[in-house]
C-alpha atoms as a PDB file:
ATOM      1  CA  UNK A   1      16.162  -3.550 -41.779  1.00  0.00           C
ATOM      2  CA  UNK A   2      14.925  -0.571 -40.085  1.00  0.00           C
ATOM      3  CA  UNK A   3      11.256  -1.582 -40.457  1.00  0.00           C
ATOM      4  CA  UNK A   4      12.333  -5.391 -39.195  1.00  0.00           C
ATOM      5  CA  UNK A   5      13.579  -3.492 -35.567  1.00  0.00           C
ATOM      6  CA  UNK A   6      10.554  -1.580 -35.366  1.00  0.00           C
ATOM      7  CA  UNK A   7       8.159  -4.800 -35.878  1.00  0.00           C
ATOM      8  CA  UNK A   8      10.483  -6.769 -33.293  1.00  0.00           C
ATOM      9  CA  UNK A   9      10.531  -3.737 -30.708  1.00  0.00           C
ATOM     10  CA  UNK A  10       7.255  -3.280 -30.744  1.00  0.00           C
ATOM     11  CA  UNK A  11       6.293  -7.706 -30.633  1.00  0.00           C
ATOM     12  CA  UNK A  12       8.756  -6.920 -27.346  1.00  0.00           C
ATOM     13  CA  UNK A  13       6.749  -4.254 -26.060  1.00  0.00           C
ATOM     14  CA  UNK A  14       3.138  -6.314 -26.072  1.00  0.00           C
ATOM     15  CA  UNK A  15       4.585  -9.559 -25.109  1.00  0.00           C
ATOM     16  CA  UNK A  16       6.055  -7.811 -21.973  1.00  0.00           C
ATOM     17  CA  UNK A  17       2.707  -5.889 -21.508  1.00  0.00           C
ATOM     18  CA  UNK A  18       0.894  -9.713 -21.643  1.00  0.00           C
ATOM     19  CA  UNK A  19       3.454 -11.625 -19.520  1.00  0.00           C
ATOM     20  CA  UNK A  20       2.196  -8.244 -17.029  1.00  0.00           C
ATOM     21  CA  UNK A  21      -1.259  -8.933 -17.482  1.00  0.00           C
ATOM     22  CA  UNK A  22      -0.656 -12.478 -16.497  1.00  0.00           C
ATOM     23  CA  UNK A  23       1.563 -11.828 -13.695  1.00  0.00           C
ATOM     24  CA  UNK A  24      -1.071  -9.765 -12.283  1.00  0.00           C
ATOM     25  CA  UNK A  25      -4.155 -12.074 -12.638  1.00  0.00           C
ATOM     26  CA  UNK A  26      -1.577 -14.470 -11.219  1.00  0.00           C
ATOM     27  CA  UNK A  27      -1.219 -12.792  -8.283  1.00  0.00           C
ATOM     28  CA  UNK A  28      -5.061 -12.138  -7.526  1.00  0.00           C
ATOM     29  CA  UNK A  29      -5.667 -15.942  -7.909  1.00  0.00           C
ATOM     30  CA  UNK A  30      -4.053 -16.334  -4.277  1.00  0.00           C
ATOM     31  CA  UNK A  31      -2.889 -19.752  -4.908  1.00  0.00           C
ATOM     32  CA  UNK A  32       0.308 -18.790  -2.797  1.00  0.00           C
ATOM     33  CA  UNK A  33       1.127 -16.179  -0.133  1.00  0.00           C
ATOM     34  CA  UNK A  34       2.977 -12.924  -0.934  1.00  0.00           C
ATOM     35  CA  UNK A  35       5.999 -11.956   0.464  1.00  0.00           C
ATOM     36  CA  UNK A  36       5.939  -8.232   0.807  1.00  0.00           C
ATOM     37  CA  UNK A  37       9.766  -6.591   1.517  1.00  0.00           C
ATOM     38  CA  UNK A  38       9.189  -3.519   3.280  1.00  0.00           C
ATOM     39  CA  UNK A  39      12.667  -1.144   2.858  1.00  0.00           C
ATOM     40  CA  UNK A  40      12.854   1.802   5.826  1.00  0.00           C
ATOM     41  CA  UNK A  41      14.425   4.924   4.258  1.00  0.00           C
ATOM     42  CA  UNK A  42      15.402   8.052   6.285  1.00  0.00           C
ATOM     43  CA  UNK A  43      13.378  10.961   4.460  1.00  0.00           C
ATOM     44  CA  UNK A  44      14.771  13.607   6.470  1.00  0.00           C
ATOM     45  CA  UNK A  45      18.317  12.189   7.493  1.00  0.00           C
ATOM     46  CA  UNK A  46      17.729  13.217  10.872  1.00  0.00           C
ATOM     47  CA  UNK A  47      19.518  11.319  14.029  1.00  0.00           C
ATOM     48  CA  UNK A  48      15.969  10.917  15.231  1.00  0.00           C
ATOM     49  CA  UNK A  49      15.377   9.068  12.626  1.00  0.00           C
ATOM     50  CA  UNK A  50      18.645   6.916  12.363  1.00  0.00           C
ATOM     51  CA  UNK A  51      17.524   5.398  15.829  1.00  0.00           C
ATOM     52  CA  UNK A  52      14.048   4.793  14.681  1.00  0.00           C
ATOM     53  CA  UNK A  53      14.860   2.917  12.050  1.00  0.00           C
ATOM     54  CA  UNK A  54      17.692   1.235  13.528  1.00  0.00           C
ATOM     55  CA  UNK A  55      15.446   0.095  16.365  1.00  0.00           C
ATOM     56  CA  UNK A  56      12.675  -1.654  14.000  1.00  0.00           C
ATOM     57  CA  UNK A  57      12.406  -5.231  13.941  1.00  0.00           C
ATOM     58  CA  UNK A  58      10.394  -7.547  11.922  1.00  0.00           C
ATOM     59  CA  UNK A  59       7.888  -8.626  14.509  1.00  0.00           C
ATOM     60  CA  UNK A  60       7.112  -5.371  14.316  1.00  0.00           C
ATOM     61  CA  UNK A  61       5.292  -5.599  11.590  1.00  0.00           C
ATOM     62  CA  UNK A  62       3.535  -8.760  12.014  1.00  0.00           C
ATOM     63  CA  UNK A  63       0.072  -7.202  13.102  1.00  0.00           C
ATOM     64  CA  UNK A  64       0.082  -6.145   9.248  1.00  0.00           C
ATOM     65  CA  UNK A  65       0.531  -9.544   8.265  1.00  0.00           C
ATOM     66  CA  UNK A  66      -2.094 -10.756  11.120  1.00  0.00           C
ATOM     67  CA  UNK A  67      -4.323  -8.729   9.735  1.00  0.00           C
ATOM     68  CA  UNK A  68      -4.547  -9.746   6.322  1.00  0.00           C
ATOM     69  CA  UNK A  69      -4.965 -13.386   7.818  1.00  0.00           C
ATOM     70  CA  UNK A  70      -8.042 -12.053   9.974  1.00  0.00           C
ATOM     71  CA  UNK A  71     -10.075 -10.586   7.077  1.00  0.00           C
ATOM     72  CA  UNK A  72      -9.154 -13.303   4.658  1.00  0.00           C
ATOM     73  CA  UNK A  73     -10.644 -15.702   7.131  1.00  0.00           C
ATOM     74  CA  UNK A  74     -13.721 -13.770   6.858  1.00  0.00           C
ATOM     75  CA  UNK A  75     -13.632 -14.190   2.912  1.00  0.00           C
ATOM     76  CA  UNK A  76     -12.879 -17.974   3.670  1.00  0.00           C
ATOM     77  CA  UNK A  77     -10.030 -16.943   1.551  1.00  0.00           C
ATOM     78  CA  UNK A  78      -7.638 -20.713   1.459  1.00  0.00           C
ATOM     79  CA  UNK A  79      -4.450 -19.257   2.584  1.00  0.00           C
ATOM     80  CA  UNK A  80      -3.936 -19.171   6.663  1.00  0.00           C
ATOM     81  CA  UNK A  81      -1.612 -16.616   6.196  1.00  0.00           C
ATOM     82  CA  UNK A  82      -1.730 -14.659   2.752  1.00  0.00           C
ATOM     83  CA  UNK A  83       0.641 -12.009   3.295  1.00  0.00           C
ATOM     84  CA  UNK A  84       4.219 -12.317   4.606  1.00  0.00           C
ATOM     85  CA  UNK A  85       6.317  -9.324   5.279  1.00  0.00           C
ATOM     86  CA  UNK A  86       9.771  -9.014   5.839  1.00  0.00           C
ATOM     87  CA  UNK A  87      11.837  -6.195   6.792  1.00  0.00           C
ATOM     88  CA  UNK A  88      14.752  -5.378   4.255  1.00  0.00           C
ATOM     89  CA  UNK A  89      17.736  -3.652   4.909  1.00  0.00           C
ATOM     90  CA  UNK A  90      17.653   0.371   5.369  1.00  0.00           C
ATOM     91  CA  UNK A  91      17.771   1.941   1.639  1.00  0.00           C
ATOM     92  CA  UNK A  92      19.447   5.258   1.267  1.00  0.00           C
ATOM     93  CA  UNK A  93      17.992   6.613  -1.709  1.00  0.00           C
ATOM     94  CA  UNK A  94      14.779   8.252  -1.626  1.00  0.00           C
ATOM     95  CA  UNK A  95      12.301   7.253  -4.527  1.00  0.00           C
ATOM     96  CA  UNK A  96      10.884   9.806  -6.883  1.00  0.00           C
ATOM     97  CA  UNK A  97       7.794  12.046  -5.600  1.00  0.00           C
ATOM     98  CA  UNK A  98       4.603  11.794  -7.104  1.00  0.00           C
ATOM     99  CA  UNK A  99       3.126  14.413  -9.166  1.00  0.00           C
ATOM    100  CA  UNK A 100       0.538  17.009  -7.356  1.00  0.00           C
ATOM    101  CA  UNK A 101      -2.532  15.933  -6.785  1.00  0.00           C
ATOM    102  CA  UNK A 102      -3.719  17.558  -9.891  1.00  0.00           C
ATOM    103  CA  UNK A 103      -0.665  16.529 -12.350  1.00  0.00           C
ATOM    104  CA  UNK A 104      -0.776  16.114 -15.549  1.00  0.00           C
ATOM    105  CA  UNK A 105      -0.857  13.105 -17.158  1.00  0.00           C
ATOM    106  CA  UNK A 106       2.382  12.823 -19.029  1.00  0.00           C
ATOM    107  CA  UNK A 107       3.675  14.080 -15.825  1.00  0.00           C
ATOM    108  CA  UNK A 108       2.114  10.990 -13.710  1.00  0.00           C
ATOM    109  CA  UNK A 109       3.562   8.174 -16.808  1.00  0.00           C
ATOM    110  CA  UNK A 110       6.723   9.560 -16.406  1.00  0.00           C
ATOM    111  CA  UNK A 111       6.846   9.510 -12.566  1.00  0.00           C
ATOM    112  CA  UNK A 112       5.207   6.025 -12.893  1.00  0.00           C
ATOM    113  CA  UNK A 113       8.612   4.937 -14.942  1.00  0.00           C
ATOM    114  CA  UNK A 114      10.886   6.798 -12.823  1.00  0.00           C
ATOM    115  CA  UNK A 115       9.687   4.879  -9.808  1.00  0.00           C
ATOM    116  CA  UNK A 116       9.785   1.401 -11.204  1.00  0.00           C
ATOM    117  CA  UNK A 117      13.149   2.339 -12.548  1.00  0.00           C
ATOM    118  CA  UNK A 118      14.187   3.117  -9.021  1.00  0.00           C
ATOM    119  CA  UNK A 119      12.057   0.276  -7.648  1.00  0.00           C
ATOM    120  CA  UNK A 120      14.328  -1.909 -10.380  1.00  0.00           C
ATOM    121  CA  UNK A 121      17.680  -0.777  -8.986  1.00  0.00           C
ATOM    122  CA  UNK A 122      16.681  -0.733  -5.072  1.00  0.00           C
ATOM    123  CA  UNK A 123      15.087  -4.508  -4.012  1.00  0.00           C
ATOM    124  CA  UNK A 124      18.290  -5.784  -1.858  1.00  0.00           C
ATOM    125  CA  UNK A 125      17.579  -9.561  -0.729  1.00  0.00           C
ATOM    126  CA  UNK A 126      15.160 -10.483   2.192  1.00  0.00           C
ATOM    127  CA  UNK A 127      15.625 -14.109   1.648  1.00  0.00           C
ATOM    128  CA  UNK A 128      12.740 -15.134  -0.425  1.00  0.00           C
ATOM    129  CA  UNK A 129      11.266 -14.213  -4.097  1.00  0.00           C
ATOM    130  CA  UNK A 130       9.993 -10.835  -3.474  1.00  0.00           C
ATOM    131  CA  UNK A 131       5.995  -9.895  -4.843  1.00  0.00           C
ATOM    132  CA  UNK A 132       5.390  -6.178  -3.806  1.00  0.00           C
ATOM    133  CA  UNK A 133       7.856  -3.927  -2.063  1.00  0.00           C
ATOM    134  CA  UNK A 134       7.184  -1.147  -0.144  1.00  0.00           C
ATOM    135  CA  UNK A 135       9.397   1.695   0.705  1.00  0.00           C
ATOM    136  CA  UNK A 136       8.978   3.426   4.361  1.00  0.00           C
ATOM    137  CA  UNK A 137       9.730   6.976   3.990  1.00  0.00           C
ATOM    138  CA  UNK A 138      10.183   7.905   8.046  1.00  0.00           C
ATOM    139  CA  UNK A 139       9.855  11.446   8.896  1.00  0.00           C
ATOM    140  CA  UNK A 140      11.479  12.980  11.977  1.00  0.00           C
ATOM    141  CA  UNK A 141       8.127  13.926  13.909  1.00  0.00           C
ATOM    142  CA  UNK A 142       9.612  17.260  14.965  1.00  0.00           C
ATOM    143  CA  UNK A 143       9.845  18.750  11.568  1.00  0.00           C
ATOM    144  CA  UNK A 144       6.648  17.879  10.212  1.00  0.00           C
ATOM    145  CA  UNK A 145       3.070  18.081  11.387  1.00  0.00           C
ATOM    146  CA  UNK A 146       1.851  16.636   8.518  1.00  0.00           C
ATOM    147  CA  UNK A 147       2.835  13.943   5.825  1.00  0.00           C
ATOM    148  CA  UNK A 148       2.248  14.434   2.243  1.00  0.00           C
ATOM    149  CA  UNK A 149       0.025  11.502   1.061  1.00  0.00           C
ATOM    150  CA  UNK A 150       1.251   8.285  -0.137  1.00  0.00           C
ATOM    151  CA  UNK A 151       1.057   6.772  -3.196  1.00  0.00           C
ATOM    152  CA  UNK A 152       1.591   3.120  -4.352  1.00  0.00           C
ATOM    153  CA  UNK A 153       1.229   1.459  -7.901  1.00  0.00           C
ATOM    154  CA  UNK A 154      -0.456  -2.117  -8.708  1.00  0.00           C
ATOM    155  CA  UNK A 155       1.849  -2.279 -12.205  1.00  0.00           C
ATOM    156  CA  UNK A 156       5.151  -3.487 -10.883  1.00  0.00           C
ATOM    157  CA  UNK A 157       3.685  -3.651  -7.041  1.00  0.00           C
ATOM    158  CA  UNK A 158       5.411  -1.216  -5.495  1.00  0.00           C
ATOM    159  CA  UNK A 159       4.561   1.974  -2.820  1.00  0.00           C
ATOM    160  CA  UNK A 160       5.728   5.030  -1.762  1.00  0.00           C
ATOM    161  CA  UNK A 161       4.577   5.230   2.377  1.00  0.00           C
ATOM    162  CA  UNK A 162       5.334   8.309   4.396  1.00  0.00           C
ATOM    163  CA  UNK A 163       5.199   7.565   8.102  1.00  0.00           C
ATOM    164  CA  UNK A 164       6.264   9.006  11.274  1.00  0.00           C
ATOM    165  CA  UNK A 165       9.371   7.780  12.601  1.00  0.00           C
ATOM    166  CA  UNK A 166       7.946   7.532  16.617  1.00  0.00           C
ATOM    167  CA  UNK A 167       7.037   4.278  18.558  1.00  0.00           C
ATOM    168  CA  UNK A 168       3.464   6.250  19.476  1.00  0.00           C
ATOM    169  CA  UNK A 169       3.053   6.023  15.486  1.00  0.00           C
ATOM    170  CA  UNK A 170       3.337   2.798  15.139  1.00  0.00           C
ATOM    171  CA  UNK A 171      -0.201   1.035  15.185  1.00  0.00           C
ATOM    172  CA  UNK A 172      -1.359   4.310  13.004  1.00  0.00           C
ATOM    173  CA  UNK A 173       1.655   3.817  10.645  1.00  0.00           C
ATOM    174  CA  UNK A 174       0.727  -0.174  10.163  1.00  0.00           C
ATOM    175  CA  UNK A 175      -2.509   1.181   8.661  1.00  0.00           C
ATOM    176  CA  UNK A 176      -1.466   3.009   6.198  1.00  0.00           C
ATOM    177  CA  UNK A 177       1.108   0.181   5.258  1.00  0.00           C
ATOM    178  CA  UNK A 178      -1.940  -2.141   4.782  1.00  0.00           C
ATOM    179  CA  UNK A 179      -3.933   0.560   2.958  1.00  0.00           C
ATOM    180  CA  UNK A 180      -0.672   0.927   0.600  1.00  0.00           C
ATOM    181  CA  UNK A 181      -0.496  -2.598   0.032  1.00  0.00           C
ATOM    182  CA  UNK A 182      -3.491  -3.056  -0.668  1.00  0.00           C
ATOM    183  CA  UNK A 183      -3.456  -0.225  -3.554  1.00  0.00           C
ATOM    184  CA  UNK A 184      -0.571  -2.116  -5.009  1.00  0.00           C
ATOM    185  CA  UNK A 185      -2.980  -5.252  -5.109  1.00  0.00           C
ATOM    186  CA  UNK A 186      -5.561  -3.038  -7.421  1.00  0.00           C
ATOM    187  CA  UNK A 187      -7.272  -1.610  -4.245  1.00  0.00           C
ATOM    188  CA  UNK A 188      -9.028   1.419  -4.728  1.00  0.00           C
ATOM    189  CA  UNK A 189      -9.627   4.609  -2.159  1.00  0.00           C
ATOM    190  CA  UNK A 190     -12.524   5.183  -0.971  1.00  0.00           C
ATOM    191  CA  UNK A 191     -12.889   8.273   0.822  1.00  0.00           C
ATOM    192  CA  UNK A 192     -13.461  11.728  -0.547  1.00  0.00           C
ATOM    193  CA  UNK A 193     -10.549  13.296  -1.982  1.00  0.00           C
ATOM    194  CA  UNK A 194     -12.186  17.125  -1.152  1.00  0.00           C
ATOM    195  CA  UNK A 195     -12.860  16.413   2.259  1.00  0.00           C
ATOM    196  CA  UNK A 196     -11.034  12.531   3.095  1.00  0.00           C
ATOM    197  CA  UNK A 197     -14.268  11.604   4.425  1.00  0.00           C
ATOM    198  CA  UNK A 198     -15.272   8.071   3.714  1.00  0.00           C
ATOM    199  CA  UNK A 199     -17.727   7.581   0.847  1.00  0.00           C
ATOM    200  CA  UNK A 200     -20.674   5.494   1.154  1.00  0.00           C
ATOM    201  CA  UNK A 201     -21.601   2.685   1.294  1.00  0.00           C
ATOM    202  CA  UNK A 202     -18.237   1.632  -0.189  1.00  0.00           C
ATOM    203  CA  UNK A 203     -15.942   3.424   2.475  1.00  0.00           C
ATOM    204  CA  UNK A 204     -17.756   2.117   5.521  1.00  0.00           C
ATOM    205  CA  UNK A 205     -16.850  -1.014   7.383  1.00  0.00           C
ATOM    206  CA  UNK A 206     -20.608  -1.327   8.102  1.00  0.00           C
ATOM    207  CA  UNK A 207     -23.180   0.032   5.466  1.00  0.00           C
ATOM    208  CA  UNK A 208     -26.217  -1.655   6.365  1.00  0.00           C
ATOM    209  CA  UNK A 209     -26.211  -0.843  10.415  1.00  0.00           C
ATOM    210  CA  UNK A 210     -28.922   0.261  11.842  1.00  0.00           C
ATOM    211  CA  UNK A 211     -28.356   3.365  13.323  1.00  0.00           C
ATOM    212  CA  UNK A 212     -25.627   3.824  10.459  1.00  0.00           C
ATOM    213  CA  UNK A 213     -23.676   6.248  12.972  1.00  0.00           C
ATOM    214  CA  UNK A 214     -21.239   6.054  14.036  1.00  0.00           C
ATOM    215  CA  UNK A 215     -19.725   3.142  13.002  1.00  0.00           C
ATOM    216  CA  UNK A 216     -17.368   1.253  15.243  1.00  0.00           C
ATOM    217  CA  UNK A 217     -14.894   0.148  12.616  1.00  0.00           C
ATOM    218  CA  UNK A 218     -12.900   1.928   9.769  1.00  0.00           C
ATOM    219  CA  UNK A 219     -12.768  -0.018   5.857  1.00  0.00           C
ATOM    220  CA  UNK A 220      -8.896   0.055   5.819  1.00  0.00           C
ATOM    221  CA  UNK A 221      -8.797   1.910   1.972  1.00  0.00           C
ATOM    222  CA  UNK A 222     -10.958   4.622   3.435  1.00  0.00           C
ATOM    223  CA  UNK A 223      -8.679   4.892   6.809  1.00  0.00           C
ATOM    224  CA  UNK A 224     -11.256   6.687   9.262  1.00  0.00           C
ATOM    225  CA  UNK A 225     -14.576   5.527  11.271  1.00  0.00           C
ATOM    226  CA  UNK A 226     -17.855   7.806  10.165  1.00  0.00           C
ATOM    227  CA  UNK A 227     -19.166   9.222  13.373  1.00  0.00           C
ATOM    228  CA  UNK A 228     -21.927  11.338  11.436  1.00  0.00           C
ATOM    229  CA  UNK A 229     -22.281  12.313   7.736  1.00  0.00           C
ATOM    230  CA  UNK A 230     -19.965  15.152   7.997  1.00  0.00           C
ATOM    231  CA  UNK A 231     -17.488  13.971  11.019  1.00  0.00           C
ATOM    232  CA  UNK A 232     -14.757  10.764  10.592  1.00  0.00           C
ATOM    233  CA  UNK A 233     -11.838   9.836  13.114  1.00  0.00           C
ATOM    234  CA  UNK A 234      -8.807   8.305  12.540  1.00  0.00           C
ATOM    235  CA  UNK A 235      -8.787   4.709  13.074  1.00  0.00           C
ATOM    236  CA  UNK A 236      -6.560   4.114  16.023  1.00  0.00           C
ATOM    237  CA  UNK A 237      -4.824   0.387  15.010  1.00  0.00           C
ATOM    238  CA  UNK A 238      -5.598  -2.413  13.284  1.00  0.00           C
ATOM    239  CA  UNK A 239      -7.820  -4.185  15.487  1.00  0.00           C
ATOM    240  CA  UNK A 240     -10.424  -1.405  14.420  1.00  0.00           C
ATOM    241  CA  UNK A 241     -10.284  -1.218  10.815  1.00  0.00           C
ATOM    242  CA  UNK A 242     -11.574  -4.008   8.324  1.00  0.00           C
ATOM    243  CA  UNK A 243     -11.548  -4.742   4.427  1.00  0.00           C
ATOM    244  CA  UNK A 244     -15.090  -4.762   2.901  1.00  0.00           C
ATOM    245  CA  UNK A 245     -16.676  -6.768   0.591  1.00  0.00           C
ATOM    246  CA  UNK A 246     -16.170  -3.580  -2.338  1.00  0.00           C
ATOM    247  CA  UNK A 247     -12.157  -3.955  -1.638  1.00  0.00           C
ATOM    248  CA  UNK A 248     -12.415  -7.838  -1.527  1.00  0.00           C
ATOM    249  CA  UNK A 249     -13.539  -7.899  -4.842  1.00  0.00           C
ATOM    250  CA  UNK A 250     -10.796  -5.357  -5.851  1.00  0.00           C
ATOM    251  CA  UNK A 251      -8.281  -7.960  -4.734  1.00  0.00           C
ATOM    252  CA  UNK A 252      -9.461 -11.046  -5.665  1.00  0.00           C
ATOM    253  CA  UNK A 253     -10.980 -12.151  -2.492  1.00  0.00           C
ATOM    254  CA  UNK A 254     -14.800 -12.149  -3.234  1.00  0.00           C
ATOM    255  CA  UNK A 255     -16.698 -12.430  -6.370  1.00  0.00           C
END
């Protein structure tokens, strides 16, 4: 009997690890658009904050969505409009942290659970079937010079964005939405993880210029436009960042 639940466990186990597989190839096969709920938490439970978040609407993030339907153009992707976000209500748990940088790996499996776990029990309604979610971790800008990287998982499609809760953030907080969403569509980085400088050619928008610097654009999963071979600034929106034809692959978008 014993041996029996052990067989039937473990037929569980791999036919839940297939019906993921297929989900996911699913999903890169853009047949459909995906609707992405994006779920504001307050990370520092701040006042500041409180307003921020209270003050977000929907359209505001529509240049992430407008984006996605600019490059996919490019890729003569057949969706107009491939990505869909909607704003969920505000979530008052904060997901589990990530390992450090240099984790272990039982450490980083364990996390991984923990978040989908969380990720399981925190997806309130938006309306429509929901494909990735996204949790906005807003930081009161006062306390914090810096934000600790995010983080965002392609099994069970779900990210972990730290932002700045401030209206002057905003256009520089929609790119590292997109960059997160893309890494939860099996995106890769591609900057230097020493020195967060792009990595060529794959981290620059334009490889093959001639001169090659700077560049006039930013590749969205490397998040900054080369200037020289040593020197990269931030991208300042959107409008100046693009997804190149290494990431397109990544995603299903080119061959």
């Amino acid at each position: 009997m014993i041996k029996l639940v052990r067989i039937l466990f473990w037929v569980v186990v791999v036919l839940t690890a297939l019906m993921q597989l297929w989900q996911e190839y699913q999903t890169l096969q853009w047949r459909k658009p995906l609707n992405v709920a994006v779920y504001p938490i307050n990370a520092d439970g701040t006042p500041v904050v409180d307003a921020y978040i209270a003050s977000l609407r929907a359209q505001d993030f529509d240049m992430i969505a407008q984006f996605f339907s600019r490059e996919a153009l490019k890729y003569q992707l057949p969706l107009r409009r491939p990505v869909t976000i909607y704003l969920g209500p505000e979530i008052h748990d904060i997901p589990p942290a990530p390992p450090a940088v240099n984790g272990q790996l039982l450490d980083i499996i364990l996390w991984s659970l923990k978040f989908r776990w969380f990720s399981w029990g925190h997806q309130p309604e938006v309306g429509v079937p929901i494909d990735i979610k996204l949790y906005l971790l807003y930081h009161d800008p006062s306390q914090h010079r810096h934000l600790l990287h995010s983080t965002a998982l392609h099994k069970g499609r779900i990210g972990r964005v730290n932002l700045f809760a401030e209206k002057s953030q905003h256009a520089t907080n929609a790119i590292i939405i997109s960059h997160e969403l893309l890494h939860t569509l099996s995106a890769s980085d591609k900057y230097d993880l020493s020195t967060s400088l792009p990595v060529f050619p794959q981290g620059y928008a334009e490889p093959y210029a001639q001169p090659l610097y700077p560049q006039a654009m930013a590749e969205v999963m490397a998040g900054k436009v080369p200037q020289t071979a040593q020197k990269a600034r931030m991208a300042k929106d959107l409008d100046a960042v693009v997804i190149g034809r290494p990431t397109a692959r990544e995603i299903g978008w080119s061959k």
